[in-house]
Protein backbone atom coordinates (compact mmCIF):
# COMPACT_ATOMS: atom_id res chain seq x y z
CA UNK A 1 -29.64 -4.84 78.99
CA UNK A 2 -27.43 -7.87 78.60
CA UNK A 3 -26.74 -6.73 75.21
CA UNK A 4 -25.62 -3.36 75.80
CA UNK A 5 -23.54 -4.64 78.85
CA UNK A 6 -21.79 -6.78 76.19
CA UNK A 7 -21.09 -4.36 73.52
CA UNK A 8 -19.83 -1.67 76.47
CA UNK A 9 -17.34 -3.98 77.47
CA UNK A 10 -15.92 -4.69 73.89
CA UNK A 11 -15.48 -1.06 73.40
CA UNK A 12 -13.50 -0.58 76.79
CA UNK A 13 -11.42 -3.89 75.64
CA UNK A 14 -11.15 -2.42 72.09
CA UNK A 15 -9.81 1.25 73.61
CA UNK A 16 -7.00 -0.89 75.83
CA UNK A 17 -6.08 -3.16 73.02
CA UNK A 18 -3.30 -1.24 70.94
CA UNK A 19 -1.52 -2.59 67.72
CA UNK A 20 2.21 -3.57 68.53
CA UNK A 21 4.03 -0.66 66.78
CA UNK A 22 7.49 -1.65 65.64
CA UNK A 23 10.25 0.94 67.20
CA UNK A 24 11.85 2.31 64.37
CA UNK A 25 15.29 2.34 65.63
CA UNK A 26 16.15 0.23 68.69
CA UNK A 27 19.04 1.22 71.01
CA UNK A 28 20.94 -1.10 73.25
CA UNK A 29 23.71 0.46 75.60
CA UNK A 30 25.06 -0.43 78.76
CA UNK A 31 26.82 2.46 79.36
CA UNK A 32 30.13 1.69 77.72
CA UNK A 33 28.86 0.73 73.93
CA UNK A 34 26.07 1.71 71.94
CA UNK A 35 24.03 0.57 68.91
CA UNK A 36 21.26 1.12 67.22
CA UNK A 37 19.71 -0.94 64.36
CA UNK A 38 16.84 -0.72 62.22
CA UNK A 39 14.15 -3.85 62.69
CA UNK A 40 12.08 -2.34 59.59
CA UNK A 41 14.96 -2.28 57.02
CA UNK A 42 16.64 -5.16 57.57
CA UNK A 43 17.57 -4.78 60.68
CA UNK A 44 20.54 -2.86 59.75
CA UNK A 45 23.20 -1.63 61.96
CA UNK A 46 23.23 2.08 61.56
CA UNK A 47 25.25 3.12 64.56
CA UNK A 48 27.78 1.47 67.20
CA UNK A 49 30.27 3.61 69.11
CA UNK A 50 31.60 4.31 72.57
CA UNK A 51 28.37 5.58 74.76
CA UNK A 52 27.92 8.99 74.15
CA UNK A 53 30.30 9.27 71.45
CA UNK A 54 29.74 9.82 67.66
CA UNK A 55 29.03 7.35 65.53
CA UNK A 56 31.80 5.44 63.86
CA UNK A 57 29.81 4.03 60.87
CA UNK A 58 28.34 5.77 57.67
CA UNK A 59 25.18 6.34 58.02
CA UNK A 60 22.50 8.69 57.46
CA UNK A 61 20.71 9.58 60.32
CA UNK A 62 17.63 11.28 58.59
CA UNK A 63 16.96 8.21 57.09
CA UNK A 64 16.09 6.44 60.24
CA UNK A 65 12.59 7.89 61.74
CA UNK A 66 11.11 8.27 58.26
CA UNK A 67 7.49 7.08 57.39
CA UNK A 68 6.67 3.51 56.08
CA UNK A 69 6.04 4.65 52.70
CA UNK A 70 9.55 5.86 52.15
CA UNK A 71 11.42 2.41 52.92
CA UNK A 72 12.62 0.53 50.19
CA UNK A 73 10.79 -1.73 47.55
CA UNK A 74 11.11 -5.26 47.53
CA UNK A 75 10.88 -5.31 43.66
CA UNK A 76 14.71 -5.18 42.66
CA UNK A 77 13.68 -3.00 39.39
CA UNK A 78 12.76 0.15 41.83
CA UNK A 79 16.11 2.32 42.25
CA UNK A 80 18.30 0.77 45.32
CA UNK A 81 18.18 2.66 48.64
CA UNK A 82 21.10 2.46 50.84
CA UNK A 83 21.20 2.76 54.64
CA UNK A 84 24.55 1.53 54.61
CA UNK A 85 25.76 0.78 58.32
CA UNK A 86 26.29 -2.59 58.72
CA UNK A 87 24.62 -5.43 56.89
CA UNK A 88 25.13 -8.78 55.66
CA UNK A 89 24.89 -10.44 51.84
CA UNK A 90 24.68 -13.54 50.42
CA UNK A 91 27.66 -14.83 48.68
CA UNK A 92 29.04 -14.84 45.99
CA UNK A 93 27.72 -11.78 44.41
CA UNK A 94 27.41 -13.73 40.87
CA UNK A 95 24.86 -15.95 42.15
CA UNK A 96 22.47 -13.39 43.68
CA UNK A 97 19.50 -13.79 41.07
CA UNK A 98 20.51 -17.20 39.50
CA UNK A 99 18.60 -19.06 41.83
CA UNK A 100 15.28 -17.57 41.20
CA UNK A 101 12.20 -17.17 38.51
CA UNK A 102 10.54 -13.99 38.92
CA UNK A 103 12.89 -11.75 37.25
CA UNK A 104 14.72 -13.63 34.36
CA UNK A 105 16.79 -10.57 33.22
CA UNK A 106 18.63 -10.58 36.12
CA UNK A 107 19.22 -14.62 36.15
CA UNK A 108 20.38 -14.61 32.70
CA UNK A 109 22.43 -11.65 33.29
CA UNK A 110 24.04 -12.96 36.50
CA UNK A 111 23.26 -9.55 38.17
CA UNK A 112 25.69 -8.52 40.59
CA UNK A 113 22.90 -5.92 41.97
CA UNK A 114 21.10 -5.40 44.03
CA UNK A 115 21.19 -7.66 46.94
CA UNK A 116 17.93 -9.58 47.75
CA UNK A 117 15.88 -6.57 49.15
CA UNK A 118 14.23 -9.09 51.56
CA UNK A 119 17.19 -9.78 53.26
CA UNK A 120 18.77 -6.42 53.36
CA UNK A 121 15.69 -4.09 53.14
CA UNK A 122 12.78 -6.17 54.34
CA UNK A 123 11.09 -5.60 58.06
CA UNK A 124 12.50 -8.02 60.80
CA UNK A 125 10.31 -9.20 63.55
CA UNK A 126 12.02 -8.85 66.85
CA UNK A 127 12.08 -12.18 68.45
CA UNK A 128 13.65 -11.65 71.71
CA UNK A 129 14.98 -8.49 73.38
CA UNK A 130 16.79 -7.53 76.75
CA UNK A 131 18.98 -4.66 77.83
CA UNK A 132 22.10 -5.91 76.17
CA UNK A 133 21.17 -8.25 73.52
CA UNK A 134 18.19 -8.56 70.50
CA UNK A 135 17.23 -11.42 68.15
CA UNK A 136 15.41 -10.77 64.85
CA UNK A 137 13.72 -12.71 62.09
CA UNK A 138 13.95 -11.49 58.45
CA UNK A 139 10.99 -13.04 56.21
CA UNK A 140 11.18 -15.36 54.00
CA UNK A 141 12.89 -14.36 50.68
CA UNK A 142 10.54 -15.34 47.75
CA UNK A 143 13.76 -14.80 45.05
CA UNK A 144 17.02 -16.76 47.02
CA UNK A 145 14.41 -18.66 49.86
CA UNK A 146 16.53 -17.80 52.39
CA UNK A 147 15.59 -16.27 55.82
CA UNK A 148 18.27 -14.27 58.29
CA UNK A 149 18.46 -15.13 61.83
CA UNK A 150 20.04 -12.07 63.69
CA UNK A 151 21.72 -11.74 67.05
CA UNK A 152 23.66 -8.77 68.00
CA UNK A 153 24.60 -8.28 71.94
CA UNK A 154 26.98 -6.13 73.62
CA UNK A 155 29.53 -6.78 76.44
CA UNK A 156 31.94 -4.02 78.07
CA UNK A 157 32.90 -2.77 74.92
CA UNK A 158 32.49 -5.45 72.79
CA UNK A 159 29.03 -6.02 70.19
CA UNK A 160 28.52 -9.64 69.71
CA UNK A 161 27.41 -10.41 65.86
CA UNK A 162 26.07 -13.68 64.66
CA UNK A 163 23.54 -14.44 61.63
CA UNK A 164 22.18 -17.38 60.49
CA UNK A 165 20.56 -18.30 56.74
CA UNK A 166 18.03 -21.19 56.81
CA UNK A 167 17.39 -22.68 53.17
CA UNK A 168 13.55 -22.61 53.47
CA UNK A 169 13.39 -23.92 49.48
CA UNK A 170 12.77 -27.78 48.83
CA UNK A 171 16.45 -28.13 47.28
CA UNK A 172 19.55 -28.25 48.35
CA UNK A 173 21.68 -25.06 47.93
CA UNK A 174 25.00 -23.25 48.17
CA UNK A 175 25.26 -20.45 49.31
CA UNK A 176 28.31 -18.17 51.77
CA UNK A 177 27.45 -15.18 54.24
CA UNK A 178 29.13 -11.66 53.86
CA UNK A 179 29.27 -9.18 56.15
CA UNK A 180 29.24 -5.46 55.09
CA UNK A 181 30.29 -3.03 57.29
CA UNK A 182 30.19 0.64 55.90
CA UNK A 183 32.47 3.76 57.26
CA UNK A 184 33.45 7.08 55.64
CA UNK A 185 35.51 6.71 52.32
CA UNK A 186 38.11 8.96 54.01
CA UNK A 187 38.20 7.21 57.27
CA UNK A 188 41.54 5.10 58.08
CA UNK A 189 41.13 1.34 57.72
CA UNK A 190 43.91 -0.96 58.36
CA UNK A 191 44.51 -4.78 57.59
CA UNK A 192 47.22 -6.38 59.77
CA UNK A 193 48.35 -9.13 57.11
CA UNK A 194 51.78 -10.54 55.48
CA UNK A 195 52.03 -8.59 51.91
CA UNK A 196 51.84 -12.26 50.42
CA UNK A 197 47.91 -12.17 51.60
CA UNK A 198 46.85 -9.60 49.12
CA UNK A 199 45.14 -11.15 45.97
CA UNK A 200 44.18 -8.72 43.94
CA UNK A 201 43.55 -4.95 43.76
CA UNK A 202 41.21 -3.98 41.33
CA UNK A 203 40.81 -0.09 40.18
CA UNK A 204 37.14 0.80 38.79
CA UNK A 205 38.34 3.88 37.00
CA UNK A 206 39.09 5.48 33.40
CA UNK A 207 42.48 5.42 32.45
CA UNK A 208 43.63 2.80 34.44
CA UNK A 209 43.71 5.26 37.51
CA UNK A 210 45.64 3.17 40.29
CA UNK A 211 43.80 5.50 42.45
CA UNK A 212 43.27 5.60 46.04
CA UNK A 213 46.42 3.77 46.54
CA UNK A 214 46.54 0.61 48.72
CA UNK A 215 49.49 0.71 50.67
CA UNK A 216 51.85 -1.80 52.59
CA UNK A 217 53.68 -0.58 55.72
CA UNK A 218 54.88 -1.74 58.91
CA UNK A 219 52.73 -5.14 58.67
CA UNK A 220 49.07 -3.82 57.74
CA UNK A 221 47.62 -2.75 54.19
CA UNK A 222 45.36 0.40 54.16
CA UNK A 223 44.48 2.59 51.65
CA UNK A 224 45.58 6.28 50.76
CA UNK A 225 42.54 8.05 50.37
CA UNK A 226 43.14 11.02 47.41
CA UNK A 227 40.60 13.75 45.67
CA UNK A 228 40.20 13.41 42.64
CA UNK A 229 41.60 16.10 40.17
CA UNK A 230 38.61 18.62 39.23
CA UNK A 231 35.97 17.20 36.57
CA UNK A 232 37.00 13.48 37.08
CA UNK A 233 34.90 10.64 38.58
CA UNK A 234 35.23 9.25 41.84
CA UNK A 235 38.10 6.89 42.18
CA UNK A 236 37.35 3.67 43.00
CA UNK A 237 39.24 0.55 44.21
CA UNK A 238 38.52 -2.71 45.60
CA UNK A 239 41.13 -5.23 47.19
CA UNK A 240 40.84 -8.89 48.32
CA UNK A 241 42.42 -10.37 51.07
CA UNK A 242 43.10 -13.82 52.41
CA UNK A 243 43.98 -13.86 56.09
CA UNK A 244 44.61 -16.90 58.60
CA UNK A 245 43.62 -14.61 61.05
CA UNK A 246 40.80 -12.20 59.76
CA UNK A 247 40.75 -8.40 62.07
CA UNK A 248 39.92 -5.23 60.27
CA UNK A 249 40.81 -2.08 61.99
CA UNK A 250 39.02 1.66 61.54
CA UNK A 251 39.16 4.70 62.98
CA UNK A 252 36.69 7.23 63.13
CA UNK A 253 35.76 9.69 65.75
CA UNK A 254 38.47 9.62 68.04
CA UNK A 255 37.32 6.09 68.36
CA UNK A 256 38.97 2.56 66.92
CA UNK A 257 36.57 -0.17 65.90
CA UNK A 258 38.16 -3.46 65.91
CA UNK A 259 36.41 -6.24 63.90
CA UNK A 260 37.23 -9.62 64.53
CA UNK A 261 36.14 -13.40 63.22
CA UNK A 262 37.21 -16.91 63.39
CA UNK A 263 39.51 -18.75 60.65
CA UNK A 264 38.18 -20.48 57.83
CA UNK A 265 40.02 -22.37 55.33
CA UNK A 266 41.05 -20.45 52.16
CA UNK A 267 39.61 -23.60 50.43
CA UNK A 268 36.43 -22.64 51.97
CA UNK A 269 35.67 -19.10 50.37
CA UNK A 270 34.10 -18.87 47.10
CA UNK A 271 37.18 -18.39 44.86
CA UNK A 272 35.54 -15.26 43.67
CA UNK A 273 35.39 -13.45 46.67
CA UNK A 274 38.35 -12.91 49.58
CA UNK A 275 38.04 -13.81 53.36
CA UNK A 276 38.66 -10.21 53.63
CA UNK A 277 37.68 -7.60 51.38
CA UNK A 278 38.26 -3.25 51.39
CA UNK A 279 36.37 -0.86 48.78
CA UNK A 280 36.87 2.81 48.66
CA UNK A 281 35.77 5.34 46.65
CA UNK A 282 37.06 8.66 46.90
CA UNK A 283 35.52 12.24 45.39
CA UNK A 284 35.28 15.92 46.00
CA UNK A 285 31.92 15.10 47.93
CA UNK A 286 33.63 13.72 51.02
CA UNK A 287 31.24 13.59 53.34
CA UNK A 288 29.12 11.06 50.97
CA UNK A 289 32.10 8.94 50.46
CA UNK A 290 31.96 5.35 51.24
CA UNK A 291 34.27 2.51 52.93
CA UNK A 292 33.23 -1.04 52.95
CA UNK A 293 34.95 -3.48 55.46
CA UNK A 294 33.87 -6.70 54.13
CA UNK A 295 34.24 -10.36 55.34
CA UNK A 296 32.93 -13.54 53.62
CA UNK A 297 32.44 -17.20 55.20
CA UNK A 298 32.90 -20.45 54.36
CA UNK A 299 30.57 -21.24 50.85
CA UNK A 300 28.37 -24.10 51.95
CA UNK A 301 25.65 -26.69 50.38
CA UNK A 302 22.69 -25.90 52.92
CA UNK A 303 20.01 -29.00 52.57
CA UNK A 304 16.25 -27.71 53.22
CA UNK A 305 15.56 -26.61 56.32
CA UNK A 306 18.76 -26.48 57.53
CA UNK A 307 21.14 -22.94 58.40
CA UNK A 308 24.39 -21.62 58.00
CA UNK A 309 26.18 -19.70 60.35
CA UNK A 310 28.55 -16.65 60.86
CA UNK A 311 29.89 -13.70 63.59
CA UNK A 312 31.91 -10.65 63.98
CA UNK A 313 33.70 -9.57 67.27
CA UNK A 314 33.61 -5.91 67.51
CA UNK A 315 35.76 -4.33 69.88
CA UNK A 316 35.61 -0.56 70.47
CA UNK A 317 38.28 1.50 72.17
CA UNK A 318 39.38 4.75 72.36
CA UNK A 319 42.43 6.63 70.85
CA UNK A 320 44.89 6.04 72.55
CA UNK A 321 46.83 9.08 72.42
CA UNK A 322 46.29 12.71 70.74
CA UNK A 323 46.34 12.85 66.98
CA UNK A 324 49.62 14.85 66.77
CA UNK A 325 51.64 12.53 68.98
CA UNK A 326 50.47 9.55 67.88
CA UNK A 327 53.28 6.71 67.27
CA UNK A 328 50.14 4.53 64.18
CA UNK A 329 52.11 1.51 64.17
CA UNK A 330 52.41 0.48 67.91
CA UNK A 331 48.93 1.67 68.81
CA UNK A 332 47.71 -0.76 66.55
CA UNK A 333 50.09 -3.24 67.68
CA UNK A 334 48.60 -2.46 71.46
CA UNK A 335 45.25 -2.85 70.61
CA UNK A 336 45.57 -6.43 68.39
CA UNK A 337 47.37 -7.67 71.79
C-alpha cells in the first residue's frame, strides 16, 4: 500500500512538473516603445519601434515562430542564415577564425565570414527579466571562447543597449565589439559629421560603379539609394566613419530611430574598421534590400576571465511633420538637440 501511495504521488508531481519552454520571441513595451528579440538565435533584436507602430528594422517576421530544427547551424560550413535586426560582432572582421583550431581553412584564410554562429546564432539563456528590461547569456563559443552578456531595457522612448564579452580561454586576447543594426537598403540614414570624418568609401561593384552615392549636405553624410539598370548586380557600397561624437540617424515608418554611444579615441578602433560604419546595397528586389548601421568599440587585450564592454542609446521619435512639408535639415537638427 505504501508502495503504490509512493508511485501515485510521483505521477501527480510528474503531471505538475513542466519543462521550462523558452518563448520564442520576447516582447518588452511600456506603452511608448517596443521590442522584441529572439533568446534562441542569439538573442537578436528583430523589432523596436514606437508602440503600436511598424517596425523600423529589417527583419523577417516569418522567421521568428519557426521550429527548432530550422535555426541555424553552429558549424560555419552550413550556408549562413540571417535574421538581421540588430546584433553585435566581434571585431575586427579579419580576426574572426584566426583564433581558433577546428576549422583551419578559415584560419589560414583569414575568413571574413561568417561571424561566430555561437555568438550571433546560438540560444541565450534568459538570466533576468522584468517589464522593461531583460538580461541574457550566450554560451560559450568553442571557436573565439568568448561569451555575450546582454542587457537591453527601455525607458520613455528610449531602449537601453549594453553587451559584454568575457574571454573564457586561458590566454590573453584582443578583441573589439561591433554593433550591427540592420534597416531597409532604401530607408534614409543620416550621419551628422564634418566631411573631414569620412575615411573611405569603398564600392563592391563591376566597373568601378560609384553606386549608391554617398552624399555630403548640410552637415550629415547619407547615401542616395539608386536601382540598378536592368540585368546588373546589386550595387553595393560601404563607408567608414570616424566621429568624436558617434549618432546615426534612420527613418523608417513614419518613425526616426536615433542611435547614440559614447566617444572613444580614434586611437582606440582597430585601424581596419571605423567608429562608425554605413553599407548599402541597392537592387530591383527592394523590399530584400539591406542597410547596416554599424558601430565598433575600443579594440582591447581582455586577460582570462575578464569582459569588455559596450552600449547604444536608442531614441525613437516620431516624424515630425508630414512628408511633403518637411524642412530634412532642421528636423534633424531638432531631434540631435
Amino acid at each position: 500500500m505504501r508502495n503504490y501511495i509512493m508511485i501515485l504521488i510521483l505521477i501527480l508531481c510528474g503531471c505538475t512538473t513542466k519543462e521550462k519552454k523558452i518563448e520564442p520571441v520576447i516582447t518588452l513595451s511600456n506603452g511608448t516603445v517596443e521590442i522584441k528579440l529572439l533568446p534562441a538565435v542569439g538573442a537578436t533584436l528583430v523589432s523596436a519601434s514606437l508602440a503600436g507602430q511598424d517596425n523600423i528594422l529589417h527583419s523577417d517576421s516569418t522567421q521568428w515562430n519557426e521550429p527548432a530544427n530550422q535555426r541555424p547551424s553552429m558549424n560555419p560550413s552550413e550556408p549562413f542564415k540571417a535574421y538581421n535586426g540588430m546584433t553585435v560582432w566581434l571585431s575586427p572582421q579579419s580576426e574572426w577564425w584566426t583564433k581558433q583550431d577546428a576549422y583551419p581553412d578559415l584560419k589560414d584564410e583569414r575568413a571574413p565570414w561568417p561571424p561566430d554562429p555561437y555568438l550571433t546564432s546560438g540560444a541565450y539563456e534568459v538570466i533576468k527579466q522584468t517589464e522593461d528590461e531583460i538580461t541574457l547569456e550566450s554560451p560559450e563559443s568553442p571557436y573565439t571562447h568568448v561569451q555575450f552578456t546582454k542587457n537591453f531595457r527601455i525607458e520613455g522612448n528610449k531602449i537601453f543597449i549594453s553587451v559584454s564579452a568575457l574571454n573564457c580561454s586561458d590566454d590573453t586576447v584582443s578583441w573589439g565589439l561591433w554593433f550591427n543594426t540592420r534597416m531597409n537598403g532604401w530607408d534614409r540614414v543620416f550621419v551628422p559629421a564634418d566631411s573631414s570624418d569620412l575615411i573611405e568609401t569603398r564600392y563592391m561593384n563591376p566597373q568601378d560603379l560609384h553606386l549608391p552615392e554617398l552624399k555630403y549636405t548640410d552637415g550629415y553624410f547619407s547615401y542616395k539609394s539608386v536601382e540598378p539598370l536592368e540585368g546588373q548586380k546589386p550595387y553595393k557600397s560601404k563607408s567608414f566613419l570616424y566621429v568624436d561624437e558617434p549618432v546615426i540617424i534612420g527613418n523608417k515608418a513614419k518613425q526616426w530611430l536615433i542611435i547614440r554611444s559614447n566617444r572613444i579615441d580614434r586611437s582606440r578602433i582597430h585601424p581596419e574598421q571605423g567608429r562608425i560604419e554605413i553599407y548599402v546595397e541597392n537592387s530591383s528586389d527592394k523590399a530584400n534590400d539591406l542597410q547596416e548601421l554599424e558601430m565598433h568599440f575600443a579594440y582591447e587585450k581582455i586577460a582570462p576571465g575578464d569582459t569588455i564592454k559596450a552600449s547604444e542609446v536608442w531614441e525613437i521619435i516620431p516624424d515630425l511633420k508630414d512628408e511633403d512639408v518637411r524642412d530634412l535639415s532642421k528636423d534633424l537638427k531638432v531631434m540631435l538637440q
